[in-house]
PDB file of N, CA and C in Angstrom:
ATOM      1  N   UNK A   1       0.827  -1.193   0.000  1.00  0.00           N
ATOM      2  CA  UNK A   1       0.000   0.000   0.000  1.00  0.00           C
ATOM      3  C   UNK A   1       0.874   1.262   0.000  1.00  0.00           C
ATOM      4  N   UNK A   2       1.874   1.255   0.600  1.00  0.00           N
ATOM      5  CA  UNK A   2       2.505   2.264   0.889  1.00  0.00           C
ATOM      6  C   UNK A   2       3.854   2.306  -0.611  1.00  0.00           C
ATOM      7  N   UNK A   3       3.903   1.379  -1.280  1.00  0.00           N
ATOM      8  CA  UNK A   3       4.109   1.473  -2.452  1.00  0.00           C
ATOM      9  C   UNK A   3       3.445   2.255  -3.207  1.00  0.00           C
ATOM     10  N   UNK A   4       1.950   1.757  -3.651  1.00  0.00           N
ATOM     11  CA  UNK A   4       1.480   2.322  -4.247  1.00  0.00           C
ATOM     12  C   UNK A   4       0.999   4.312  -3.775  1.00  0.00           C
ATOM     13  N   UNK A   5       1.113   4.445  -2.921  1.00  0.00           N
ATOM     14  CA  UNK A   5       0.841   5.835  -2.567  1.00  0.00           C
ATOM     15  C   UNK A   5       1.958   6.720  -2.759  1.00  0.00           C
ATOM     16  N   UNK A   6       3.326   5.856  -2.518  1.00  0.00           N
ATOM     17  CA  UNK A   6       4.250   6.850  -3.039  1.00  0.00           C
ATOM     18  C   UNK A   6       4.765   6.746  -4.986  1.00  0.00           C
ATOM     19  N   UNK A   7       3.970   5.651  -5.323  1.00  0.00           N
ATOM     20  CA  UNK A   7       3.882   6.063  -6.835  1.00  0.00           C
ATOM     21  C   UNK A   7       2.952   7.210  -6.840  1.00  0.00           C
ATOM     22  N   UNK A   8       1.784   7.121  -6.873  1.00  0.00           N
ATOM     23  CA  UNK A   8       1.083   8.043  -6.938  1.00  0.00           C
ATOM     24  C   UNK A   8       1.258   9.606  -6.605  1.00  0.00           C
ATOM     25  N   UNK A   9       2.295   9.988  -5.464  1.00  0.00           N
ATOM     26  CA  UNK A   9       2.405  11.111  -5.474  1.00  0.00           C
ATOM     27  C   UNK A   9       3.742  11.586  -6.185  1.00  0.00           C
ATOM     28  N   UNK A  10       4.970  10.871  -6.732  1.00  0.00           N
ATOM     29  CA  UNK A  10       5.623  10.735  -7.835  1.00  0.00           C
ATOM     30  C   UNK A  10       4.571  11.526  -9.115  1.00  0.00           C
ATOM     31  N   UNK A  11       3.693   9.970  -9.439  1.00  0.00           N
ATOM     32  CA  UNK A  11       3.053  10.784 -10.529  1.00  0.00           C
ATOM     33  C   UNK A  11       2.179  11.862 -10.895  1.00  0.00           C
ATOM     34  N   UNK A  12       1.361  12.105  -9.304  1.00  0.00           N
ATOM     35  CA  UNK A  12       0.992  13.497  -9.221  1.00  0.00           C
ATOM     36  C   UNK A  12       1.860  14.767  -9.226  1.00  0.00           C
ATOM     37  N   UNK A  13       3.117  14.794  -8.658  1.00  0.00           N
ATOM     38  CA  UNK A  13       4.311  15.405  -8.665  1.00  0.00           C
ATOM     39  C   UNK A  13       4.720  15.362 -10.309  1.00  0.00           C
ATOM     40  N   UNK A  14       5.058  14.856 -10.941  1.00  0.00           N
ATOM     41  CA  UNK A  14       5.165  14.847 -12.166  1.00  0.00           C
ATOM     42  C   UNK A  14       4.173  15.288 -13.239  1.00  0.00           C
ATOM     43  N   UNK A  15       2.790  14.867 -13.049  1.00  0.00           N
ATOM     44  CA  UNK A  15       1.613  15.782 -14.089  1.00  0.00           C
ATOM     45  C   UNK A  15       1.172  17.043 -13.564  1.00  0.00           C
ATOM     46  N   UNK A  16       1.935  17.542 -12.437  1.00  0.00           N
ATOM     47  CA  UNK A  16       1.763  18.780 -11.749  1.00  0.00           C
ATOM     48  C   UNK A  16       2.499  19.556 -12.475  1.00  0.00           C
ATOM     49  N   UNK A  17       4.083  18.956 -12.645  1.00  0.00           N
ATOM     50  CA  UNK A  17       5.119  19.853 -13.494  1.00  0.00           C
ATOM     51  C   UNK A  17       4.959  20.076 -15.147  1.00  0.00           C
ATOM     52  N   UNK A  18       4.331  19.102 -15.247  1.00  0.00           N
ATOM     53  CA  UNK A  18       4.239  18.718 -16.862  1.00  0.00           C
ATOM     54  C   UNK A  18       3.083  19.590 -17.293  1.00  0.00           C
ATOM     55  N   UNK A  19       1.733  20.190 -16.073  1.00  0.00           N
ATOM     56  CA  UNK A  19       0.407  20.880 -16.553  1.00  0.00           C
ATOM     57  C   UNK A  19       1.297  22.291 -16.475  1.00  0.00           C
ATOM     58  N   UNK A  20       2.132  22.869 -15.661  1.00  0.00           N
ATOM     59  CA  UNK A  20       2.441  23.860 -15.025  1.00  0.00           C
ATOM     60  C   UNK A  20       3.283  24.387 -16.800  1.00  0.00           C
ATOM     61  N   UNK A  21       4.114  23.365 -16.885  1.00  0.00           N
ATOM     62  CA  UNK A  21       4.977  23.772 -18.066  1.00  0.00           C
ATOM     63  C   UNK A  21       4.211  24.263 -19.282  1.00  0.00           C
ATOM     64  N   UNK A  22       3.387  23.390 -19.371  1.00  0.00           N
ATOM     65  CA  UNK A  22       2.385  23.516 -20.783  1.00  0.00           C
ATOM     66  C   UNK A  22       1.500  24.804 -20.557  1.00  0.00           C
ATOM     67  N   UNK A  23       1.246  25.105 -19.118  1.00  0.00           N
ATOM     68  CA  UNK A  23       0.178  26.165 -19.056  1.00  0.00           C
ATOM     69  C   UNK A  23       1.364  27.401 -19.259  1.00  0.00           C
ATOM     70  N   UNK A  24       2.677  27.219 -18.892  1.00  0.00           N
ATOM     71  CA  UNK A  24       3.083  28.355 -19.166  1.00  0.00           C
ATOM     72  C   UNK A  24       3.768  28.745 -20.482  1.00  0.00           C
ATOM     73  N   UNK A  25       3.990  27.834 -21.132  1.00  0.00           N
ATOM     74  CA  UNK A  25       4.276  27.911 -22.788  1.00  0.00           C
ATOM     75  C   UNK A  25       3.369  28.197 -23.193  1.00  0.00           C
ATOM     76  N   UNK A  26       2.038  27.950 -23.268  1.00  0.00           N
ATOM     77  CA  UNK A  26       0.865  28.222 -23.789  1.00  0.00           C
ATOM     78  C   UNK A  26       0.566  30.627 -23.700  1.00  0.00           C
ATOM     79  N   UNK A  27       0.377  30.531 -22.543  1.00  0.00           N
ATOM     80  CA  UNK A  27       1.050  32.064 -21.737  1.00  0.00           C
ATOM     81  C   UNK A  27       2.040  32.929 -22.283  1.00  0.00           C
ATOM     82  N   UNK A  28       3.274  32.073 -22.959  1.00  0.00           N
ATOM     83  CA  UNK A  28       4.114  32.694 -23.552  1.00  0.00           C
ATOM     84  C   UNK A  28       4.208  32.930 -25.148  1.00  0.00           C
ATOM     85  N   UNK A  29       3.190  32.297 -25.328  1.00  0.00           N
ATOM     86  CA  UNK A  29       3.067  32.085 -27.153  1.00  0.00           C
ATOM     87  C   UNK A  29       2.337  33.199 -27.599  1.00  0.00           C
ATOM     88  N   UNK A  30       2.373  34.161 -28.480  1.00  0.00           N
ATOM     89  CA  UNK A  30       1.637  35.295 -29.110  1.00  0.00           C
ATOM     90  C   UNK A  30       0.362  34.500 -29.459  1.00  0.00           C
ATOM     91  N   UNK A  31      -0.559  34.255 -29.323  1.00  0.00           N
ATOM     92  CA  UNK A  31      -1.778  33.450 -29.882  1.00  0.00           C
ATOM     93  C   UNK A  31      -2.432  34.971 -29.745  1.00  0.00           C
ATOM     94  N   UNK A  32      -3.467  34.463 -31.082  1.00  0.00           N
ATOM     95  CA  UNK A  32      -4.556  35.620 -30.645  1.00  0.00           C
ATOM     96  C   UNK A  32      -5.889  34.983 -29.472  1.00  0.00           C
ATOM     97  N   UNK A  33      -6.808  36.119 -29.532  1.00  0.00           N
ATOM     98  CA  UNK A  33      -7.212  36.075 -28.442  1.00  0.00           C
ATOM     99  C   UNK A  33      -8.052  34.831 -27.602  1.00  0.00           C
ATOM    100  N   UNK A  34      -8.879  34.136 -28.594  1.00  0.00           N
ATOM    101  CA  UNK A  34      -9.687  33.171 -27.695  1.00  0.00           C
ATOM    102  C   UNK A  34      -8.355  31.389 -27.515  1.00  0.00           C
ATOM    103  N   UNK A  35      -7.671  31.442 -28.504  1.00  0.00           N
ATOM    104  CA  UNK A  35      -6.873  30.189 -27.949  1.00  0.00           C
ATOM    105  C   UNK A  35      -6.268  29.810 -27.142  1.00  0.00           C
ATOM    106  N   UNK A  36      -5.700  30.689 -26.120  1.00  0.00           N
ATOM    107  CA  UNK A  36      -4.891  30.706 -25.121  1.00  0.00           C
ATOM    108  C   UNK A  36      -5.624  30.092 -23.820  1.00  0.00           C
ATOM    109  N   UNK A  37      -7.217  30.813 -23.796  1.00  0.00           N
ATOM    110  CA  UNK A  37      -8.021  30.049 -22.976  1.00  0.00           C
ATOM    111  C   UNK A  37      -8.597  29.033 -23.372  1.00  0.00           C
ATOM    112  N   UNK A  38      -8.767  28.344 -25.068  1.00  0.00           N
ATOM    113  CA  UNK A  38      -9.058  27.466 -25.333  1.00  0.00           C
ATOM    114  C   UNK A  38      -7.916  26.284 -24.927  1.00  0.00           C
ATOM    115  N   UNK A  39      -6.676  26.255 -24.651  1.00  0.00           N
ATOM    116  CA  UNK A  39      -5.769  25.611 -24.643  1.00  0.00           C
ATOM    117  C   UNK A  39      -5.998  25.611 -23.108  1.00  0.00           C
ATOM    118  N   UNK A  40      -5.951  26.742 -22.324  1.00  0.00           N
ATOM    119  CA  UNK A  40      -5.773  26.468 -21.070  1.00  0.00           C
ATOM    120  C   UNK A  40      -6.940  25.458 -20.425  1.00  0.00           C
ATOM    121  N   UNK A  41      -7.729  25.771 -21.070  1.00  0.00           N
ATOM    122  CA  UNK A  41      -9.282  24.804 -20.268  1.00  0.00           C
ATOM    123  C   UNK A  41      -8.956  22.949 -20.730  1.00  0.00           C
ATOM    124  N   UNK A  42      -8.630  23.169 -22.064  1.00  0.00           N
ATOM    125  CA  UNK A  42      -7.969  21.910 -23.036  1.00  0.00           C
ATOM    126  C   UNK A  42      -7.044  20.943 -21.771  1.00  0.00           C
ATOM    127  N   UNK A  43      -6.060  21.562 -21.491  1.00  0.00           N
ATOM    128  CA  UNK A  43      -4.874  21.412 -20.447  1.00  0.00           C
ATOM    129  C   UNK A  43      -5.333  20.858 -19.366  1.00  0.00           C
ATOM    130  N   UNK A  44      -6.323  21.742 -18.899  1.00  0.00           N
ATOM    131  CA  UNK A  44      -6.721  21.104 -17.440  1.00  0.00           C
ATOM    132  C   UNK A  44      -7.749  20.110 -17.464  1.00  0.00           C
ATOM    133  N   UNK A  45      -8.314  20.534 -18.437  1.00  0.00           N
ATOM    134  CA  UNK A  45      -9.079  19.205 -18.466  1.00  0.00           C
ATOM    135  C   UNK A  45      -8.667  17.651 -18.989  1.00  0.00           C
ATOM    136  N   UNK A  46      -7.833  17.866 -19.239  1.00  0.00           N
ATOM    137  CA  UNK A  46      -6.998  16.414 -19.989  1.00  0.00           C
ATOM    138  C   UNK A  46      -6.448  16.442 -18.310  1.00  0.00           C
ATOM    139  N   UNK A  47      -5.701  16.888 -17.601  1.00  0.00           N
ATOM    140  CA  UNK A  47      -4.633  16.724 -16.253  1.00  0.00           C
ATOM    141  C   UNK A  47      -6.047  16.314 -15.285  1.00  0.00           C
ATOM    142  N   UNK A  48      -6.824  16.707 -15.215  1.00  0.00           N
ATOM    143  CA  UNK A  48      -8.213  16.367 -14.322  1.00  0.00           C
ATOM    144  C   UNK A  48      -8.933  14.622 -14.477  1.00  0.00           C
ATOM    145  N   UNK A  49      -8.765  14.489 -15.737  1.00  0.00           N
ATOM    146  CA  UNK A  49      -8.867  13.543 -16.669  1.00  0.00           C
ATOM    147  C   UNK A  49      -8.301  12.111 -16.153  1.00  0.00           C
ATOM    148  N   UNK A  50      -6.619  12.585 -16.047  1.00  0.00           N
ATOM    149  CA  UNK A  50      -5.640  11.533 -16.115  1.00  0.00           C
ATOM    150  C   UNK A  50      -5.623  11.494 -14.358  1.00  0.00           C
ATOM    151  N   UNK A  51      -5.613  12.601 -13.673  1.00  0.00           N
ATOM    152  CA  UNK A  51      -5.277  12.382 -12.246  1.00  0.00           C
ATOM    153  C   UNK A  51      -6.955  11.471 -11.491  1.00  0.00           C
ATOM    154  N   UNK A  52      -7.759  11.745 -12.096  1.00  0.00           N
ATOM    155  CA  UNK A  52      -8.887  10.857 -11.850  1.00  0.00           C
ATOM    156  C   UNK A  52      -8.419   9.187 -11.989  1.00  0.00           C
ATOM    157  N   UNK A  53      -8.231   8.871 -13.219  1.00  0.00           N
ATOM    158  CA  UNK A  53      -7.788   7.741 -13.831  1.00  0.00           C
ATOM    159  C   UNK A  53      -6.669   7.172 -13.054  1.00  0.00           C
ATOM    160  N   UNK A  54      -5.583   7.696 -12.172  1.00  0.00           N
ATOM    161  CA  UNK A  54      -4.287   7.589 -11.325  1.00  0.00           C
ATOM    162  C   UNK A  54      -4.877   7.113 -10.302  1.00  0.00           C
ATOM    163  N   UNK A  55      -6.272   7.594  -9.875  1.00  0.00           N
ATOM    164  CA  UNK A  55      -7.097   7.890  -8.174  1.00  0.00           C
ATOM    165  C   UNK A  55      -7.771   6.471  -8.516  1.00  0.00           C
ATOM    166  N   UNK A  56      -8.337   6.095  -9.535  1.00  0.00           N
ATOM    167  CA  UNK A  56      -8.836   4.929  -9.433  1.00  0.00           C
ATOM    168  C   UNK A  56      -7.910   3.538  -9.720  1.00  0.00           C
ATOM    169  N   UNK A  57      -6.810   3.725 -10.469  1.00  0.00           N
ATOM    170  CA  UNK A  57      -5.860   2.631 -10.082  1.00  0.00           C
ATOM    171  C   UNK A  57      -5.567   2.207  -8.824  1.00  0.00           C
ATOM    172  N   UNK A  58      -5.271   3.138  -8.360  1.00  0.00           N
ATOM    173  CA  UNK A  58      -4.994   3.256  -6.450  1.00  0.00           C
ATOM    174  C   UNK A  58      -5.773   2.415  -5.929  1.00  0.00           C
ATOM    175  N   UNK A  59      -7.643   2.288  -6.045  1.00  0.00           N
ATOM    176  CA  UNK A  59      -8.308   1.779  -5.980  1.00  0.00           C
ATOM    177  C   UNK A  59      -8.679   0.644  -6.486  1.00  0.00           C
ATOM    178  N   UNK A  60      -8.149   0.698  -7.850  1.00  0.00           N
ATOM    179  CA  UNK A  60      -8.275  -1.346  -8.199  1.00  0.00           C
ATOM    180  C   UNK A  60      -9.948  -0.507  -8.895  1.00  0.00           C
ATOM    181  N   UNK A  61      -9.779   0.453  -9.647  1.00  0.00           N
ATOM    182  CA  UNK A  61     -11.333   0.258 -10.340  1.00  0.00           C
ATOM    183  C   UNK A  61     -10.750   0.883 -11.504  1.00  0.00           C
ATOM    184  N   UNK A  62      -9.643   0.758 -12.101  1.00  0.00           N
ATOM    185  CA  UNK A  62      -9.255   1.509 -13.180  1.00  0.00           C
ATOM    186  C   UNK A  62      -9.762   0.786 -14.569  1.00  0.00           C
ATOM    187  N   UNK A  63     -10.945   1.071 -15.222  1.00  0.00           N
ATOM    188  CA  UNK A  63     -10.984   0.472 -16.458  1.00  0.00           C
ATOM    189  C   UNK A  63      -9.953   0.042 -17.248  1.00  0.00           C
ATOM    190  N   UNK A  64     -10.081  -1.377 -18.035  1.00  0.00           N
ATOM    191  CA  UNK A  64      -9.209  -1.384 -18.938  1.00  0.00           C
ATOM    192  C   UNK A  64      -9.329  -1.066 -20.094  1.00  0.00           C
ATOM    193  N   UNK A  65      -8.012  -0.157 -21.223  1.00  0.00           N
ATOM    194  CA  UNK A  65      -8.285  -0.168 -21.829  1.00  0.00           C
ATOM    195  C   UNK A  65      -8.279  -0.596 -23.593  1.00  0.00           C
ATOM    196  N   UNK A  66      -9.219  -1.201 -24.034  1.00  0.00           N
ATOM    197  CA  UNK A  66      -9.290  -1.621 -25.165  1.00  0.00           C
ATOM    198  C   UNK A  66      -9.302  -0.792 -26.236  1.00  0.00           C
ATOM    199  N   UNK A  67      -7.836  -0.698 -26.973  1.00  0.00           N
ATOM    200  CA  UNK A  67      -8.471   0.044 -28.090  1.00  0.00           C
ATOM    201  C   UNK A  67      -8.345  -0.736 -29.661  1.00  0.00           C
ATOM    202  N   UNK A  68      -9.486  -1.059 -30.302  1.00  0.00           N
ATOM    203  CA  UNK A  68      -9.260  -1.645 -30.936  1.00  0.00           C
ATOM    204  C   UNK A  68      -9.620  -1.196 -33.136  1.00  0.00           C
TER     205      UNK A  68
END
């Protein structure tokens, strides 16, 4: 158990740095006006997404997935 919790905050620690980076390249790019918040909402919602999906591995209810 205590395995798995310190993966998990590894990989929360890691899609923390990885949303942070992207939100701030995004910030730094001349875009005109509506993409910057289209990207930013894009961003978090994919990181909301995946850290859900992390929370239920933890739990043993992580769908599998088939892509076929």
């Amino acid at each position: 158990m205590i395995e798995g919790l310190l993966a998990l905050v590894i990989y929360i620690v890691v899609l923390g740095l990885v949303v942070w980076l992207l939100l701030y390249v995004v910030a730094q790019l001349p875009l005109p006006a509506p993409f910057p918040q289209v990207a930013r909402v894009v961003i978090v919602v994919v990181a909301c997404i995946i850290l859900i999906y992390l929370l239920l591995g933890l739990l043993g209810g992580t769908p599998s997935l088939r892509l076929r």
